[in-house]
Protein backbone atom coordinates (compact mmCIF):
# COMPACT_ATOMS: atom_id res chain seq x y z
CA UNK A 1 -7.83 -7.85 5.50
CA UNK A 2 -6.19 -7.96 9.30
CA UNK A 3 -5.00 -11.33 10.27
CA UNK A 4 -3.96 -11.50 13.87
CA UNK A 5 -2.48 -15.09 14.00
CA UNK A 6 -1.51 -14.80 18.03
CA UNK A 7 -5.55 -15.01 18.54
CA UNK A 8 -6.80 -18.28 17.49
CA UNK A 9 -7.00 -21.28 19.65
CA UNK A 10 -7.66 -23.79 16.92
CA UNK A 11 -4.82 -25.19 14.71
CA UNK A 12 -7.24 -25.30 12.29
CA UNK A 13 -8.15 -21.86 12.19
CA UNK A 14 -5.14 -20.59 12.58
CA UNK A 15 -4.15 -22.54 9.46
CA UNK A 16 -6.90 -21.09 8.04
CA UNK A 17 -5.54 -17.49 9.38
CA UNK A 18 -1.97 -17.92 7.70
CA UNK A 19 -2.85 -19.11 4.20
CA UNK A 20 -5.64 -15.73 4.55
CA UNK A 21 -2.26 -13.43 5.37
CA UNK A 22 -0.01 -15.67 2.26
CA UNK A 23 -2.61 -14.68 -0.01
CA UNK A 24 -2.91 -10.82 0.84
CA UNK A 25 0.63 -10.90 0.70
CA UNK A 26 0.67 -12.63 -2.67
CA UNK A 27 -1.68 -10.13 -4.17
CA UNK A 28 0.21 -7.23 -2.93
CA UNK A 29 3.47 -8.39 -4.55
CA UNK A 30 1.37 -8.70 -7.76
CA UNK A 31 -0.01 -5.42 -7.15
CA UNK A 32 3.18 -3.96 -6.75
CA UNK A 33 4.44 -5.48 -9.86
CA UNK A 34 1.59 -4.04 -12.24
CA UNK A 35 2.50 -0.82 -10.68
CA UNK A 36 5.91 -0.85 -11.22
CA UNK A 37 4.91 -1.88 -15.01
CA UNK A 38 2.72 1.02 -15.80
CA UNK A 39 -0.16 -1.71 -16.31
CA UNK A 40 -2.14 -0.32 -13.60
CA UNK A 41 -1.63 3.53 -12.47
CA UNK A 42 -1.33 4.59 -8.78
CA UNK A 43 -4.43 6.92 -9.18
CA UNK A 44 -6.31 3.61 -9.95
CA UNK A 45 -5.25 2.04 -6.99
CA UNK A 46 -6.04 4.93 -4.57
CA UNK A 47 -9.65 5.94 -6.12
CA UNK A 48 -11.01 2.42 -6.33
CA UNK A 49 -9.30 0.79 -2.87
CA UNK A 50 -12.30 -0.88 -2.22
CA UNK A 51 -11.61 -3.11 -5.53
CA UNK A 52 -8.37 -3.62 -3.82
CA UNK A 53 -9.41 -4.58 -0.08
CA UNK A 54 -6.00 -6.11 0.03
CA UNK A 55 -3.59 -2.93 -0.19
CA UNK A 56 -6.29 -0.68 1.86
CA UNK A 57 -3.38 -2.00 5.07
CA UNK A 58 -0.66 -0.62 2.88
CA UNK A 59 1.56 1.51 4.26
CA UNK A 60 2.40 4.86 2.26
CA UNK A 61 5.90 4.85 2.51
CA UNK A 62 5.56 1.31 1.21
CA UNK A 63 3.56 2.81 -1.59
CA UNK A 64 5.57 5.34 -2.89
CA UNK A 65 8.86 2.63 -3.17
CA UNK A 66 7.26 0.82 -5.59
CA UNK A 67 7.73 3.55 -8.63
CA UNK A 68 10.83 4.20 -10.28
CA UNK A 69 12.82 6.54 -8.53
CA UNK A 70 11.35 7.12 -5.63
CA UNK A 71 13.84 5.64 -2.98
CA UNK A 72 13.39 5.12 0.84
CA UNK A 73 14.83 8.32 1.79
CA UNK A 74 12.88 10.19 -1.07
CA UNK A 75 9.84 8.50 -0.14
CA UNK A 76 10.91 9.83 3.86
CA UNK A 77 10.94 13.66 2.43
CA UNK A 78 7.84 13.21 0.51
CA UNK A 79 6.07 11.64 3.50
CA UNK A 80 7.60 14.72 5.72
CA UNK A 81 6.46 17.62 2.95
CA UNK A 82 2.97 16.17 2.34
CA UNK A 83 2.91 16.44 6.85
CA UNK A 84 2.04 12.58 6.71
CA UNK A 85 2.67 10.41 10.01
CA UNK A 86 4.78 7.47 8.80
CA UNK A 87 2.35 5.17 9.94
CA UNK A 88 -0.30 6.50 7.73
CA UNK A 89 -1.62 3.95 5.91
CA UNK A 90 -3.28 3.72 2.13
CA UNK A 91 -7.03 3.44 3.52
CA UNK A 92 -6.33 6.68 5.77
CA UNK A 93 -6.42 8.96 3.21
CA UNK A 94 -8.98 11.17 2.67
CA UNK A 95 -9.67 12.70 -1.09
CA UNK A 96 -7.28 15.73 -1.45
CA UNK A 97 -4.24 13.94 0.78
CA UNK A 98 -4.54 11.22 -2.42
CA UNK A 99 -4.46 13.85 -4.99
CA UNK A 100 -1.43 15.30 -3.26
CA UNK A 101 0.66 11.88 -2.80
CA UNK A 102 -0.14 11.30 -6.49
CA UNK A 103 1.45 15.48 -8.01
CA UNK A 104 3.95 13.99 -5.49
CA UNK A 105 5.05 10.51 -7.27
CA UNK A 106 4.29 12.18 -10.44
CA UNK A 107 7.24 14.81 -9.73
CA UNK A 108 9.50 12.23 -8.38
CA UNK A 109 9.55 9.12 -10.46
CA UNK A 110 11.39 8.62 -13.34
């Protein structure tokens, strides 16, 4: 879910527009948790994003942080091997980029 704060003229939906952005962000933290936990797996996540509307704005890089091991810079060279724009985002994906990024965390966490 895109929340662009900077375009409502109403106090009250704009209200409405920050508690939307403190929830995605509060799910995403969770998210990142249960990842980090082996309770959910990352294949999970990127087959079924549209049970997880809320990390489909996710960017990659971002993604591959979360797991053991895989460190800013490492997530950097895996980003550059895999020819992925750093921008690219979770949703972007198509089918064999997903199956890539995951051979990729799989060979890189601990």
């Amino acid at each position: 879910m895109r929340v662009n704060i900077q375009n409502y003229t109403t106090e009250e939906s704009r209200s409405k527009a920050v508690e939307a952005a403190r929830n995605v962000r509060r799910q995403r933290v969770q998210m990142y948790e249960e990842l980090k936990n082996g309770n959910v797996t990352a294949e999970h996540i990127l087959f079924n994003l549209d049970d997880y509307e809320f990390m489909k704005r996710v960017r990659v890089r971002r993604f591959l942080t979360v797991f053991k091991g895989i460190s800013n810079s490492k997530a950097d060279e895996i980003m550059e091997k895999l020819g992925y724009s750093k921008t690219k985002r979770l949703q972007g994906l198509g089918h064999i980029q997903k199956t890539n990024l995951l051979l990729a965390i799989e060979r890189n966490r601990w």
